[in-house]
N, C-alpha and C. Protein backbone atom coordinates (compact mmCIF):
# COMPACT_ATOMS: atom_id res chain seq x y z
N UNK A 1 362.67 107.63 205.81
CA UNK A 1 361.93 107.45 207.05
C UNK A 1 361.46 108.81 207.59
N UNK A 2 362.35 109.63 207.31
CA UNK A 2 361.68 111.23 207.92
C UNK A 2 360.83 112.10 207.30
N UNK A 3 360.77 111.38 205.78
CA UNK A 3 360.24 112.26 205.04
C UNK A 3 358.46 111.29 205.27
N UNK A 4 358.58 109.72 205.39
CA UNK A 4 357.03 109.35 205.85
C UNK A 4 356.69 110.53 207.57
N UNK A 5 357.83 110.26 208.15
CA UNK A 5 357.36 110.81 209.48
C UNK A 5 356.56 111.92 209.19
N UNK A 6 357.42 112.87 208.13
CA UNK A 6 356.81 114.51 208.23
C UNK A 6 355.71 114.14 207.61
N UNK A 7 355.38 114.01 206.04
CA UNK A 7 353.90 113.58 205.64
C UNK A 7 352.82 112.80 206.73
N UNK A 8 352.90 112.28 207.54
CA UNK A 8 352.51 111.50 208.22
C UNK A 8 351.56 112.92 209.34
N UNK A 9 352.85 113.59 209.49
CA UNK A 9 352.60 114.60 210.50
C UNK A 9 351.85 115.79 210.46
N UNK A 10 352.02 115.91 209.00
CA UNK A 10 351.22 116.82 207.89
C UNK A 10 349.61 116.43 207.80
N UNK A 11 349.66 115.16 207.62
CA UNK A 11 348.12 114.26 207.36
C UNK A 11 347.28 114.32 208.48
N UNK A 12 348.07 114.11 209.20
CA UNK A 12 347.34 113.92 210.96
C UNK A 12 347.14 115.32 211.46
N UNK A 13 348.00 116.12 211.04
CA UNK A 13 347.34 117.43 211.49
C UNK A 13 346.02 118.29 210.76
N UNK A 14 346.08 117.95 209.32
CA UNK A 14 344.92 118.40 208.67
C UNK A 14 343.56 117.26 209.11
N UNK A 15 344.11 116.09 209.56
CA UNK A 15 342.92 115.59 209.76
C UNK A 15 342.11 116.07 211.25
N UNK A 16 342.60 116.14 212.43
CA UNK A 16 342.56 116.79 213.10
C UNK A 16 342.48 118.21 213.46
N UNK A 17 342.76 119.08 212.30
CA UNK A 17 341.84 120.34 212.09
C UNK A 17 340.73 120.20 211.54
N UNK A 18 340.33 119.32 210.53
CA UNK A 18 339.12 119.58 209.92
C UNK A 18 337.91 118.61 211.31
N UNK A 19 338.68 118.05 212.04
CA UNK A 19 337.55 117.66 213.51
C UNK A 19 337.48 118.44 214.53
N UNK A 20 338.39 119.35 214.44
CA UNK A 20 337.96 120.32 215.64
C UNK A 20 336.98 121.63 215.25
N UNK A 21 337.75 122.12 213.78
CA UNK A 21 336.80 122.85 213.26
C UNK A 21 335.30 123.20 213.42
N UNK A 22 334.23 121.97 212.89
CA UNK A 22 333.03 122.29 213.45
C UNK A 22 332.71 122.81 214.65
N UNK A 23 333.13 122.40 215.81
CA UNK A 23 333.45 122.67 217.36
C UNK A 23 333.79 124.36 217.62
N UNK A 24 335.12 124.56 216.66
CA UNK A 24 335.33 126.17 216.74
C UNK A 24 334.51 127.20 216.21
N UNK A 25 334.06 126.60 214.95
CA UNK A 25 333.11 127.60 214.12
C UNK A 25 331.51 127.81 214.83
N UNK A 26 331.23 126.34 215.10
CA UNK A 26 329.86 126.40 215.69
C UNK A 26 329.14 127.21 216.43
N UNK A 27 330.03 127.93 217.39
CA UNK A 27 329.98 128.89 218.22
C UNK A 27 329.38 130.70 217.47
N UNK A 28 330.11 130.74 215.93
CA UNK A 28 329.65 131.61 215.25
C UNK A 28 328.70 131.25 214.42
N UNK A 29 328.31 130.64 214.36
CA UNK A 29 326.99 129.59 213.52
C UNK A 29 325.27 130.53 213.17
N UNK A 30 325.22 131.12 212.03
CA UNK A 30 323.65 131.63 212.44
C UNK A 30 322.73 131.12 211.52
N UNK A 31 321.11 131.33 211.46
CA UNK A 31 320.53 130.68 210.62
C UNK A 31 320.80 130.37 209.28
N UNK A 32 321.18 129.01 208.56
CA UNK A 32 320.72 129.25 207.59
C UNK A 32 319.95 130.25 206.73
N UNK A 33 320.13 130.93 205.32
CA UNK A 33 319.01 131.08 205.07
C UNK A 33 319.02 130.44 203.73
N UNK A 34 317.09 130.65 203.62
CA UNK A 34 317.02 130.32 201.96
C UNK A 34 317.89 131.08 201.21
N UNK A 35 318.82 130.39 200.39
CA UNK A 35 319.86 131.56 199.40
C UNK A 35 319.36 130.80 197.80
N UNK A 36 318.01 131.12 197.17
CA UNK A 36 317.69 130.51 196.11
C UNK A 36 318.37 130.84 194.76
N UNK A 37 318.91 132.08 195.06
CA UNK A 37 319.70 132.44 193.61
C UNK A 37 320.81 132.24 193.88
N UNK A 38 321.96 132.01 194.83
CA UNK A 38 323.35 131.93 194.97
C UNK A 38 322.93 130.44 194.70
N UNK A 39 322.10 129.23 194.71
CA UNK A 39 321.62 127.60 195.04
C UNK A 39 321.62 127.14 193.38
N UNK A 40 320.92 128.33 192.85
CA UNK A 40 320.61 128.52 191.32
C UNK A 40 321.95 128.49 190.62
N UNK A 41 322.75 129.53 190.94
CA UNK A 41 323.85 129.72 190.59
C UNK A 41 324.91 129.06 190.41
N UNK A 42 324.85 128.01 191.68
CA UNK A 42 325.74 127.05 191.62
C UNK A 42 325.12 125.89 191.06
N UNK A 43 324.17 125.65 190.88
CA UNK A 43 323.61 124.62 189.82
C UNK A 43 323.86 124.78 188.53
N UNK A 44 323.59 126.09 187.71
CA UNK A 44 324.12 126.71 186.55
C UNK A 44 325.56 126.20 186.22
N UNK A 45 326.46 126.65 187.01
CA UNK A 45 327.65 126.76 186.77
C UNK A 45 328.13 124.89 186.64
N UNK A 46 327.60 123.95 187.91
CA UNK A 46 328.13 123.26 187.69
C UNK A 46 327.69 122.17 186.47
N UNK A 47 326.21 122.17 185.87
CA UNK A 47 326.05 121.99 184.57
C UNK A 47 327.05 122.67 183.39
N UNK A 48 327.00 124.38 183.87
CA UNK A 48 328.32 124.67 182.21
C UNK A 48 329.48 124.14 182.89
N UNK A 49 330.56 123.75 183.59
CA UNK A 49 331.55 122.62 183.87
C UNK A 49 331.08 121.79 183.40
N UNK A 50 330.14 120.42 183.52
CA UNK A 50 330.06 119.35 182.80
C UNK A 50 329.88 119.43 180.92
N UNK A 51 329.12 120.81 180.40
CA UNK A 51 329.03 120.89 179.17
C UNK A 51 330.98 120.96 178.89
N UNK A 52 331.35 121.93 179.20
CA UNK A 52 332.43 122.12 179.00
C UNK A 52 333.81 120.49 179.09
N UNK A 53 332.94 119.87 179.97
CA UNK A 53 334.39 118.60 180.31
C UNK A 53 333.87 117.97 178.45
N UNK A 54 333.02 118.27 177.99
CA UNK A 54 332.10 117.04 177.38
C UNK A 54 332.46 117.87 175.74
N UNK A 55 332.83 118.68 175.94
CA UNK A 55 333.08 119.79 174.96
C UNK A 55 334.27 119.46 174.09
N UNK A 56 334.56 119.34 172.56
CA UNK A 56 335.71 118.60 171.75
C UNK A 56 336.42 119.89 172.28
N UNK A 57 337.83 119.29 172.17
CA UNK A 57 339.31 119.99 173.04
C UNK A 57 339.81 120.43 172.35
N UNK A 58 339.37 120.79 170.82
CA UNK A 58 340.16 121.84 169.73
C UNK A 58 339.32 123.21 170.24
N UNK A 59 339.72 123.84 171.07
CA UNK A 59 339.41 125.35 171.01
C UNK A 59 340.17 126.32 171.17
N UNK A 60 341.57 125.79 171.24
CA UNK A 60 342.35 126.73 171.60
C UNK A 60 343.19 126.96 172.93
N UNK A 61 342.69 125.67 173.64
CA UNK A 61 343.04 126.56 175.50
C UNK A 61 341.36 126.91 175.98
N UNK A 62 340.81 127.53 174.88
CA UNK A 62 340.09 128.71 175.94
C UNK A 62 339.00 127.78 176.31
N UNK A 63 338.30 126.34 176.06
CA UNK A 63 337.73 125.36 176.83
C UNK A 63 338.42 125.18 178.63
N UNK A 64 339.51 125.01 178.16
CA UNK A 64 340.18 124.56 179.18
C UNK A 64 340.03 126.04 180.35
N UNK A 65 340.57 127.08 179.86
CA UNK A 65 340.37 128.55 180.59
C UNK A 65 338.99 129.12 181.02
N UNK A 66 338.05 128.07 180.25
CA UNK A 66 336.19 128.49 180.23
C UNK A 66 336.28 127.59 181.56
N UNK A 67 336.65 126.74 181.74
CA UNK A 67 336.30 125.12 182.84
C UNK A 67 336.95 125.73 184.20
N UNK A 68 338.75 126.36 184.28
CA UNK A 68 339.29 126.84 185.43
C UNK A 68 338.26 127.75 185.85
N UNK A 69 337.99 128.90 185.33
CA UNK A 69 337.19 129.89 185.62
C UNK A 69 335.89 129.36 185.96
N UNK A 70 335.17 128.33 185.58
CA UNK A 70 333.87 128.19 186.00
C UNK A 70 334.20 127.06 187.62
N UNK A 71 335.22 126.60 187.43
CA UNK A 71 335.52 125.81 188.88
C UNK A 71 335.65 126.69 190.07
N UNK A 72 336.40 128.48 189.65
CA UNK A 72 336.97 128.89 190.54
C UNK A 72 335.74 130.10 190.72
N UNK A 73 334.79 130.02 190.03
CA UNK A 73 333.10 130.96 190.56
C UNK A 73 332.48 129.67 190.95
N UNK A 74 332.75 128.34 191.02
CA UNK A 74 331.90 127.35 191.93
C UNK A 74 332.63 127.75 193.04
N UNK A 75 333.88 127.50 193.59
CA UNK A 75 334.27 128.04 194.73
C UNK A 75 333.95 129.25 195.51
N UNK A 76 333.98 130.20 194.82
CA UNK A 76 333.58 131.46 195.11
C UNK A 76 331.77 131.67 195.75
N UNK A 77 330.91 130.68 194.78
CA UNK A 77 329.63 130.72 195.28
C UNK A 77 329.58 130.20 196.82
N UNK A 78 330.04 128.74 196.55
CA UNK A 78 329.95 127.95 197.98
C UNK A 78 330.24 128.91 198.58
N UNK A 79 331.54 129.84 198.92
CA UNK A 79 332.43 130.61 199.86
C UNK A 79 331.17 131.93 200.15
N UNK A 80 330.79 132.24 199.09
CA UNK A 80 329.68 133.08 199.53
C UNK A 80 328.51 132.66 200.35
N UNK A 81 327.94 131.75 199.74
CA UNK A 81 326.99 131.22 200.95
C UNK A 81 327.39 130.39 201.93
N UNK A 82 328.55 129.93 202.59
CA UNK A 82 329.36 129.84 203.91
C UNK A 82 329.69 130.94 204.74
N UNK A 83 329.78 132.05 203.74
CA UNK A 83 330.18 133.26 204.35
C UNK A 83 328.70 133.99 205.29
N UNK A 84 327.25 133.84 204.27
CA UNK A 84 325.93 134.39 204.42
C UNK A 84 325.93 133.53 205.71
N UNK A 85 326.18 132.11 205.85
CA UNK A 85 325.82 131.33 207.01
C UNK A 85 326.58 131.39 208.20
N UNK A 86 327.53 131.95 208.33
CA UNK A 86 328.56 132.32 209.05
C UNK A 86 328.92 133.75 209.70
N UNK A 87 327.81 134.70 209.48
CA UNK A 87 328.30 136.19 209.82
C UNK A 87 326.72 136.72 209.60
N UNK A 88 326.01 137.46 210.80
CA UNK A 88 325.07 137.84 210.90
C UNK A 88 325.05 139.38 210.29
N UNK A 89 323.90 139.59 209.96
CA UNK A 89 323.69 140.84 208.88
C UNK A 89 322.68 141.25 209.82
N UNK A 90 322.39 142.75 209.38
CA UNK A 90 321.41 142.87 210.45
C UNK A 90 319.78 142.74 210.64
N UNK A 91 319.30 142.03 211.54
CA UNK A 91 318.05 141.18 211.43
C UNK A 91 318.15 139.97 211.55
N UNK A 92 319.36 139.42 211.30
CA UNK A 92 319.27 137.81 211.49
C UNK A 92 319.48 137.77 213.25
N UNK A 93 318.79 136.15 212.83
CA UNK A 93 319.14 135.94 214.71
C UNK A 93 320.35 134.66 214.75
N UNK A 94 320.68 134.41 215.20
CA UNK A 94 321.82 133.30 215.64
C UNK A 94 321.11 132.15 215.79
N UNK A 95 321.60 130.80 214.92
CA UNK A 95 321.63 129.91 215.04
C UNK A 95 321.07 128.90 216.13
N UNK A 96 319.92 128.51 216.55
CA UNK A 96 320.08 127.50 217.54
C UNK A 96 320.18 126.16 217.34
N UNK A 97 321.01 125.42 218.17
CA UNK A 97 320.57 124.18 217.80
C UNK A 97 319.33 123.01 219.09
């Protein structure tokens, strides 16, 4: 029973951060911009992930080590252009809505 309580308590709190969130961040919010090669980039990558899922599984591991690594530069892209949209450089203007 305590161990649903705590999961329970765990769930409800991540769900309830990820709704206040927009609310907190919004405030630092600046234009979009066109980011056509970081957009590129992550299109690239997530095509070589699908070659790779699709790829016969005798290689050694290093399929499997080609796929972590290309999941964890998809992360890295998104995080970069969240980051471009999130922190003004100089010349940009701030976000309106």
């Amino acid at each position: 029973m305590r161990t649903r309580l705590t999961h329970f308590g765990i769930v409800l709190t991540i769900v309830l951060m990820s709704l206040a969130s927009p609310g907190l961040y919004a405030q630092n919010q600046y234009a979009p911009e066109n980011q056509p090669h970081m957009q590129a980039a992550l299109q690239h990558l997530r095509q070589a992930a699908e070659e790779l899922q699709k790829a016969d599984r005798d290689k050694g591991g290093h399929r499997v080590q080609a796929l972590n690594l290309t999941q964890q530069a998809i992360t890295h892209v998104q995080a970069g252009i969240q980051y471009d949209n999130t922190h003004r450089t100089k010349g940009e203007k701030k976000y309106k809505k």
